[in-house]
N, C-alpha and C. Protein backbone atom coordinates (compact mmCIF):
# COMPACT_ATOMS: atom_id res chain seq x y z
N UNK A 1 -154.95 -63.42 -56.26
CA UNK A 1 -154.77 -64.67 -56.97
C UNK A 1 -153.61 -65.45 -56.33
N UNK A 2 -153.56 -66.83 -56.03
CA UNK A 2 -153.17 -67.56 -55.54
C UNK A 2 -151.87 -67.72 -56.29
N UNK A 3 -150.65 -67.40 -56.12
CA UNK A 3 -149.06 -68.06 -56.91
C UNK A 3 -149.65 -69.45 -57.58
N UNK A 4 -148.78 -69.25 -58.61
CA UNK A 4 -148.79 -71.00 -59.39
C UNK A 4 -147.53 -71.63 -58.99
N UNK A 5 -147.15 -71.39 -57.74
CA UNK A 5 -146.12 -72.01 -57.16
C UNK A 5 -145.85 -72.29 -55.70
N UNK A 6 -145.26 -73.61 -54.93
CA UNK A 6 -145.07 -73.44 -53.70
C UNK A 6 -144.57 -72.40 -52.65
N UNK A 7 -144.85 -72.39 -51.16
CA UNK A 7 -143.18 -71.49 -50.89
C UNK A 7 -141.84 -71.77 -51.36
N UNK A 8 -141.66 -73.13 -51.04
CA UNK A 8 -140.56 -73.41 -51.53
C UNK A 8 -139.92 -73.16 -53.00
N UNK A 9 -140.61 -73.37 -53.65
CA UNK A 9 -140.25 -72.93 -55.40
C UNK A 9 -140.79 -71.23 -55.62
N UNK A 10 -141.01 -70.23 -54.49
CA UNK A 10 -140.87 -69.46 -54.64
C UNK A 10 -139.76 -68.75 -53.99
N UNK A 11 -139.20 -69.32 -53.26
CA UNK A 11 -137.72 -68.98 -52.75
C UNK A 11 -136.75 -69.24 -53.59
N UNK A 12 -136.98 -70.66 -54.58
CA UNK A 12 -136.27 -70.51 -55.48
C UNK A 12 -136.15 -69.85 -56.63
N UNK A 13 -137.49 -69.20 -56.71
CA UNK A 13 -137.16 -68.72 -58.15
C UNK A 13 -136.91 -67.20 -57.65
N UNK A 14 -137.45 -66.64 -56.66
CA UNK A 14 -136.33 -65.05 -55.67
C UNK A 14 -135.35 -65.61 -55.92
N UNK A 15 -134.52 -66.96 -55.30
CA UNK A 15 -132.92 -66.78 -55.41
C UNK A 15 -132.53 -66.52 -56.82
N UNK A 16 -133.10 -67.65 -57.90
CA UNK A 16 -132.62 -67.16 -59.35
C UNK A 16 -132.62 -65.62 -59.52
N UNK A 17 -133.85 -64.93 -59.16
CA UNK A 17 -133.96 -63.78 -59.55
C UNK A 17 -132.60 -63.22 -59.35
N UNK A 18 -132.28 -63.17 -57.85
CA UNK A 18 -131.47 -62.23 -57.17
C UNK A 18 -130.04 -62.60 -57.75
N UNK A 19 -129.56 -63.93 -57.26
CA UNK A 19 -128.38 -64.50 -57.80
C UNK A 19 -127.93 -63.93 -59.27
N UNK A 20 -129.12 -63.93 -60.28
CA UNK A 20 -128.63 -63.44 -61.82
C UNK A 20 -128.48 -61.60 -61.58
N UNK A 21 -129.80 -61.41 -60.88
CA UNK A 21 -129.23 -59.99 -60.73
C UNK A 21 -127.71 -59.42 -60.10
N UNK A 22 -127.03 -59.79 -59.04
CA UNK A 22 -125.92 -59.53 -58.50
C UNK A 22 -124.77 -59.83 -59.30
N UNK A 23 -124.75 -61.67 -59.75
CA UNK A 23 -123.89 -62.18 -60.15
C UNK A 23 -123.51 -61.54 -62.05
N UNK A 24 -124.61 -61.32 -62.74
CA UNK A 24 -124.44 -61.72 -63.95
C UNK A 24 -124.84 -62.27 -64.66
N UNK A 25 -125.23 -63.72 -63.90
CA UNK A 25 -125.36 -65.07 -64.51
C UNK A 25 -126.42 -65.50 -63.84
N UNK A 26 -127.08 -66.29 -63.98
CA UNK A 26 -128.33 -67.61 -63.13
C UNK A 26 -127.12 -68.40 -62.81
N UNK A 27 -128.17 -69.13 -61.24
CA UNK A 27 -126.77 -69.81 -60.81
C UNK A 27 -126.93 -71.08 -61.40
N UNK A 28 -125.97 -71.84 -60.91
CA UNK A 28 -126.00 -73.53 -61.19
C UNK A 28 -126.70 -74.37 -60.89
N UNK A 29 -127.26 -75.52 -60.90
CA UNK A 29 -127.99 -76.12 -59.98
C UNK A 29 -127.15 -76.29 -58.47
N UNK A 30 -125.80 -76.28 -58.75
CA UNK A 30 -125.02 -76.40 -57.44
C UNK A 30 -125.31 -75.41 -56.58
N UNK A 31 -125.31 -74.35 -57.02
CA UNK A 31 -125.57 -72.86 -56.27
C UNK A 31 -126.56 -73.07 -55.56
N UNK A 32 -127.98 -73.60 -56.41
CA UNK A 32 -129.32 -73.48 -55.53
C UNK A 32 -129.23 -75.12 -54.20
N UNK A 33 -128.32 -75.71 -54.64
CA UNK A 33 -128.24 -77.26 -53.43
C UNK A 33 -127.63 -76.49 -52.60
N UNK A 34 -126.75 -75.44 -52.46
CA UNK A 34 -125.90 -74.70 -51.66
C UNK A 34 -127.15 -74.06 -50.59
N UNK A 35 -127.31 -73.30 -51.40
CA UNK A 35 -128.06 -72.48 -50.89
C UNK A 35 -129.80 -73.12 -50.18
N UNK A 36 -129.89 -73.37 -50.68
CA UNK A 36 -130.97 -74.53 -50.11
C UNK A 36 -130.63 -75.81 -48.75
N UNK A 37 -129.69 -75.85 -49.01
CA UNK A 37 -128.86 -77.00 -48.04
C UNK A 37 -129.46 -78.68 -48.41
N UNK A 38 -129.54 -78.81 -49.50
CA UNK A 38 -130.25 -79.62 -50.21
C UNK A 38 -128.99 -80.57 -51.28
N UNK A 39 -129.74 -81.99 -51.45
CA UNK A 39 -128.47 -82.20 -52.00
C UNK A 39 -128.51 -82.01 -53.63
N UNK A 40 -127.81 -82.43 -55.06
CA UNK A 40 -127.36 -81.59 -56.06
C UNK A 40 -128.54 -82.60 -56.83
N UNK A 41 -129.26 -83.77 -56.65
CA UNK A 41 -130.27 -84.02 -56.93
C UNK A 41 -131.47 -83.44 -56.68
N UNK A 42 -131.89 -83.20 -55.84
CA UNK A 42 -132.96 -82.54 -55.37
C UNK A 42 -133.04 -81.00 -56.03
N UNK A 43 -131.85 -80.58 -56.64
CA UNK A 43 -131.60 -78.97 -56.75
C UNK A 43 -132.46 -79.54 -58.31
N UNK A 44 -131.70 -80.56 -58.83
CA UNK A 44 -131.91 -80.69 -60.48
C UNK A 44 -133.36 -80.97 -60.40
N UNK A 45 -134.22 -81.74 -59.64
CA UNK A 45 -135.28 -82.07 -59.36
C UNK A 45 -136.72 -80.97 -59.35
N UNK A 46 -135.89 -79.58 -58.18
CA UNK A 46 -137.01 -78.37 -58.65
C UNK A 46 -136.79 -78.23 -60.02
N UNK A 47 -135.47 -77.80 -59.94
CA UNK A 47 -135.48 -76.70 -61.74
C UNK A 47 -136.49 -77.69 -62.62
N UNK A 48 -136.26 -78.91 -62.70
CA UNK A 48 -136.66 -79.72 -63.82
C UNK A 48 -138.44 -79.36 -63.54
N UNK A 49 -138.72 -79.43 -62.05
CA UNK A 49 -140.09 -79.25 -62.05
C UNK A 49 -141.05 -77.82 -62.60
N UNK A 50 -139.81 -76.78 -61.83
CA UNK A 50 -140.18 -75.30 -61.93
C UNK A 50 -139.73 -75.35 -63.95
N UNK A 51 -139.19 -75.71 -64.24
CA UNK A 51 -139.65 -75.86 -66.08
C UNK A 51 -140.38 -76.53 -66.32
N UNK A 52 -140.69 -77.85 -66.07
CA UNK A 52 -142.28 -78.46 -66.17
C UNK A 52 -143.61 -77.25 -65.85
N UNK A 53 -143.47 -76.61 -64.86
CA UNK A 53 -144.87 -75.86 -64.55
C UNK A 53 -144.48 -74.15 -65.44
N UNK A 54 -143.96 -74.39 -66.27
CA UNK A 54 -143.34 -72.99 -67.07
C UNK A 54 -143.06 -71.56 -66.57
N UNK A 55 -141.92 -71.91 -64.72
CA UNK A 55 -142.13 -70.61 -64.33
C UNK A 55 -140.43 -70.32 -64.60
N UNK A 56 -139.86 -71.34 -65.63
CA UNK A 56 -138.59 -70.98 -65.93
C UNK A 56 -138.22 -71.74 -67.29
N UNK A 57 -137.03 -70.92 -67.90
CA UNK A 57 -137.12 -72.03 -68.96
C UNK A 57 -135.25 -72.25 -69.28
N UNK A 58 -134.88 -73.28 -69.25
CA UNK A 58 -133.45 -73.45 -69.78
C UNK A 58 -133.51 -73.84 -71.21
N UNK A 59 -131.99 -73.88 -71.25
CA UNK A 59 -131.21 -74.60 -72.41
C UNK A 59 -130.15 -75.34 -72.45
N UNK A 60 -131.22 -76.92 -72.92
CA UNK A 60 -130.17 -78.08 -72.35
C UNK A 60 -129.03 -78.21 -72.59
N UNK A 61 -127.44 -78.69 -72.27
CA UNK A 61 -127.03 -78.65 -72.14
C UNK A 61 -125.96 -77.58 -72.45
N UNK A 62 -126.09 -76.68 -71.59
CA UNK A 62 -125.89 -75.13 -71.50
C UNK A 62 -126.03 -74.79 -70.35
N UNK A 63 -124.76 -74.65 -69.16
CA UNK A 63 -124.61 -74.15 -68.40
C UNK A 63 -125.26 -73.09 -67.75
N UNK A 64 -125.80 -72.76 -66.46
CA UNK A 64 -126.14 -71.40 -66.13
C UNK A 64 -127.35 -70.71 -67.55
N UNK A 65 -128.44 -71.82 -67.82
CA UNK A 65 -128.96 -71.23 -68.98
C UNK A 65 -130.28 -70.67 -68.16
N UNK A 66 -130.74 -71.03 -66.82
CA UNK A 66 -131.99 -70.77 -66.15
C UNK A 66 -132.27 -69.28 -66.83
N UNK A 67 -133.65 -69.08 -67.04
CA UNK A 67 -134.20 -67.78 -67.12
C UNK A 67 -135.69 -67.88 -66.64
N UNK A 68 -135.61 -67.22 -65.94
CA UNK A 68 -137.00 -66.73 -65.31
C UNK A 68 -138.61 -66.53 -66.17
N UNK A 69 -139.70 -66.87 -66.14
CA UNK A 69 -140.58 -66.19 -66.95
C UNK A 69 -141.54 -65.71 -66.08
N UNK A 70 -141.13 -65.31 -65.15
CA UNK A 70 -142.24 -64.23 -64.27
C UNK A 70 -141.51 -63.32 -64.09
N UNK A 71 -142.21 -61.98 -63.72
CA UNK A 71 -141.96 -60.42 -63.53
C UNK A 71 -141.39 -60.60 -62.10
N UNK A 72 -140.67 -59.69 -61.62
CA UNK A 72 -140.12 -59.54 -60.15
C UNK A 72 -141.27 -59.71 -59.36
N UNK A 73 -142.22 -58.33 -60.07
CA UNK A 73 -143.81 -58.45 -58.93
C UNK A 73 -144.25 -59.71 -59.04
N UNK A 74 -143.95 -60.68 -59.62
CA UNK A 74 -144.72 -62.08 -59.81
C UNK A 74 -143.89 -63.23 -58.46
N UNK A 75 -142.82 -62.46 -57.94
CA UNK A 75 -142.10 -63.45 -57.58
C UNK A 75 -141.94 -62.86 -55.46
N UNK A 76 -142.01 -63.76 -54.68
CA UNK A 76 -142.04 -63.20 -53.15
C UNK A 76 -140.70 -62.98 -53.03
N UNK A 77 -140.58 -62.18 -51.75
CA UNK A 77 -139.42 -61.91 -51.46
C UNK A 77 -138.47 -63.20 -50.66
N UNK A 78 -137.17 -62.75 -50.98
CA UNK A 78 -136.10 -63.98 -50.58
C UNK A 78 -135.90 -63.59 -49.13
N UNK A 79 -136.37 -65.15 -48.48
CA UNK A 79 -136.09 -65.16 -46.64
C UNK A 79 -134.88 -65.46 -46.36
């Protein structure tokens, strides 16, 4: 079965994965413009999308609220 998601929004949602796993926390949207090399619009732009297509879900205005709603096996590995 085909991902319900791009490559690209599947790198991002590996980084969420990984980032909350190591850190503690889900990162910021800053974290993922970092890491992406992207600028801090474009970061707000996936998340907002990757919660539009329900493969994550926050809580607005609430810091670091990203949470994932796919399984690890649901998600590719981070390049």
């Amino acid at each position: 079965m085909k991902p319900a998601y791009t490559p690209k929004q599947g790198q991002v949602l590996a980084f969420i994965h990984y980032y909350t796993k190591l850190n503690g926390c889900p990162p910021a949207e800053n974290d993922l413009a970092s890491y992406l090399k992207i600028t801090h619009p474009s970061a707000h732009q996936m998340v907002v999308t990757l919660e539009r297509r329900g493969l994550i879900e926050r809580v607005p205005g609430h810091a670091r609220s990203i949470r994932l709603l796919l399984s690890r096996e649901d998600l590719p590995d981070l390049e």
